[in-house]
Protein backbone atom coordinates (compact mmCIF):
# COMPACT_ATOMS: atom_id res chain seq x y z
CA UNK A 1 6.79 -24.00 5.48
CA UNK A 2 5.38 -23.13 8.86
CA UNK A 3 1.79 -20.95 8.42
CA UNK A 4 3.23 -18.31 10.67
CA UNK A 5 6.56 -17.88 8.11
CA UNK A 6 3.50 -17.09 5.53
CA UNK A 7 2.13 -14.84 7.70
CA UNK A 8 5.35 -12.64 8.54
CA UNK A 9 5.39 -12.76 5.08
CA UNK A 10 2.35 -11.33 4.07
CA UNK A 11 2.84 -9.22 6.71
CA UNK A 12 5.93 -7.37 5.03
CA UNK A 13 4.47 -7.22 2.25
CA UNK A 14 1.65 -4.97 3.69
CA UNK A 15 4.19 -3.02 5.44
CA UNK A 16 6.11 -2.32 1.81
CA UNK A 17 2.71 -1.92 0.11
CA UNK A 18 1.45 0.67 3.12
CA UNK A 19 4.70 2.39 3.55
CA UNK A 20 4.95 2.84 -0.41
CA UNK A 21 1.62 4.79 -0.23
CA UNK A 22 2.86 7.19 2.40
CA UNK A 23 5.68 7.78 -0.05
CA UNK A 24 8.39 6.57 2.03
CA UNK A 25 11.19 4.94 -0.88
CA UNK A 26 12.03 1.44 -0.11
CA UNK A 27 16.31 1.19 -0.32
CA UNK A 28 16.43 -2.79 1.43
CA UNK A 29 14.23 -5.78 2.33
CA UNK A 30 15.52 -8.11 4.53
CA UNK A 31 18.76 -6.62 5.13
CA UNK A 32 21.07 -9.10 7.35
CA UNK A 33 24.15 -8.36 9.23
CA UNK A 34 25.64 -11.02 11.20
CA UNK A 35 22.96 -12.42 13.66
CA UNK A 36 20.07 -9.41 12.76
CA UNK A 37 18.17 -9.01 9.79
CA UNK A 38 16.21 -5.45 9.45
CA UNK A 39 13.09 -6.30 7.69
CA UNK A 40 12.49 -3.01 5.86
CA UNK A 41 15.27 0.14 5.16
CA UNK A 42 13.47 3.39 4.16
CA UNK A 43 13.75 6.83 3.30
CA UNK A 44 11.63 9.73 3.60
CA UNK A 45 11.98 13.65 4.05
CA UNK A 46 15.88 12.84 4.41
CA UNK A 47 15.66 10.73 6.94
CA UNK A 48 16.60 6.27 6.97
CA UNK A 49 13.82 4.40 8.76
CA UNK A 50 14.51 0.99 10.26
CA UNK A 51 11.39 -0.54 10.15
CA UNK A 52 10.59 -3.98 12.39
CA UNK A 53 7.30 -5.46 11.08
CA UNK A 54 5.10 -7.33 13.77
CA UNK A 55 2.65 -9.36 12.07
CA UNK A 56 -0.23 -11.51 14.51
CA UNK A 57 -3.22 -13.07 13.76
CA UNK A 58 -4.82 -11.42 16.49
CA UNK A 59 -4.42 -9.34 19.66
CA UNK A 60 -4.92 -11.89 21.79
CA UNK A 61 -1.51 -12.56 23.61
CA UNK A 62 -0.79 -8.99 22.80
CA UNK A 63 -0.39 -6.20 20.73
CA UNK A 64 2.27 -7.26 17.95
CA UNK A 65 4.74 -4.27 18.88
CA UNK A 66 5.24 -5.45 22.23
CA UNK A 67 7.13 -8.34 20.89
CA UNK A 68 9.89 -6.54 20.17
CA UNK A 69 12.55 -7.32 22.79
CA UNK A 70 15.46 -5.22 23.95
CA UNK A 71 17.93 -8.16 22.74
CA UNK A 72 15.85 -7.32 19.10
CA UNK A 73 16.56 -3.80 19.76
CA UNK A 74 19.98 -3.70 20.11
CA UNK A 75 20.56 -6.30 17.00
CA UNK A 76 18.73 -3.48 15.02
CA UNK A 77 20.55 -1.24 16.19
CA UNK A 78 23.80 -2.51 15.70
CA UNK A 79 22.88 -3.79 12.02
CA UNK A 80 21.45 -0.19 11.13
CA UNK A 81 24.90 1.63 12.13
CA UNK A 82 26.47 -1.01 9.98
CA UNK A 83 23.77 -0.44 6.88
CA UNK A 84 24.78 3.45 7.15
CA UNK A 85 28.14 3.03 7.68
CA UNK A 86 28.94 0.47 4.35
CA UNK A 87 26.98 2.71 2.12
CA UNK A 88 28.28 6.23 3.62
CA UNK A 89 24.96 7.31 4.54
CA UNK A 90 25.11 10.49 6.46
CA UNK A 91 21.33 11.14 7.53
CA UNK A 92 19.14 10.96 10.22
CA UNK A 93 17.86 7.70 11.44
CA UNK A 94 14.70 6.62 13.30
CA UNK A 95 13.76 3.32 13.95
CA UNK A 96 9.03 2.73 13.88
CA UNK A 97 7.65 -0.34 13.92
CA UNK A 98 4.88 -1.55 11.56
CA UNK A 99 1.95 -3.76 14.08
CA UNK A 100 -0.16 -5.68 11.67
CA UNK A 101 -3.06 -8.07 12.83
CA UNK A 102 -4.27 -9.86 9.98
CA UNK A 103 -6.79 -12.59 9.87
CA UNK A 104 -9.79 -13.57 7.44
CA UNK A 105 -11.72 -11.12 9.17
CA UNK A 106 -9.45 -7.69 9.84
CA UNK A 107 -6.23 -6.12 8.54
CA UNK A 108 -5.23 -3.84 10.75
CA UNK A 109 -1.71 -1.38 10.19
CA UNK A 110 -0.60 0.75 13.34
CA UNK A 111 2.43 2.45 12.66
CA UNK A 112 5.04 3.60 15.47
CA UNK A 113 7.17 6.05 14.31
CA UNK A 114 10.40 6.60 16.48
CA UNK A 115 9.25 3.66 18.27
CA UNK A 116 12.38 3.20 19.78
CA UNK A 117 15.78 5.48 19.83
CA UNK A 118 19.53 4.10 19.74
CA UNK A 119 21.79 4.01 22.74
């Protein structure tokens, strides 16, 4: 398997293990509808959160968040209405996105809450 699968990997699992100490409750990982695939579905003070992870080995192409495109936007999007819509989930939603650089050297977690909003 490719090194930067592993990484993504790791990656999410930092974003489960940091989100779990915030007390946010983890309801999905991996989550797939048609051609999107939400890595983490949360819940916290009554609201879902969508969470993209962005994991890099370093900054040096650019911050991790800013690889989320507007074509990965709108598959989130669509694939969170249909998460809240199957299991007649009637709460708020907010979509944040977990930016992790990790490397031998640093692990680093920014968290962007409402990073993005629906349209």
């Amino acid at each position: 398997m490719a090194s930067h699968n592993d990484l993504g990997r790791l990656g999410e699992v930092l974003a489960v293990s940091y989100l779990l100490v915030n007390k946010y409750v983890i309801l999905e990982r991996n989550w797939r509808f048609q051609k999107a695939e939400i890595d983490i579905i949360a819940q916290k003070d009554n609201q879902i959160i969508i969470v993209e992870v962005k994991t890099r080995n370093s900054a040096f192409f650019g911050d991790p968040q800013t690889f989320v495109t507007s074509e990965k936007i709108k598959l989130l999007v669509k694939a969170a209405n249909q998460y809240l819509i199957l299991n007649e989930i009637f709460l708020e939603a907010r979509f944040d996105i977990l930016a992790i650089i990790k490397n031998k050297n640093t692990e680093q977690i920014s968290h962007f809450e409402d990073a993005f909003y629906h349209f």
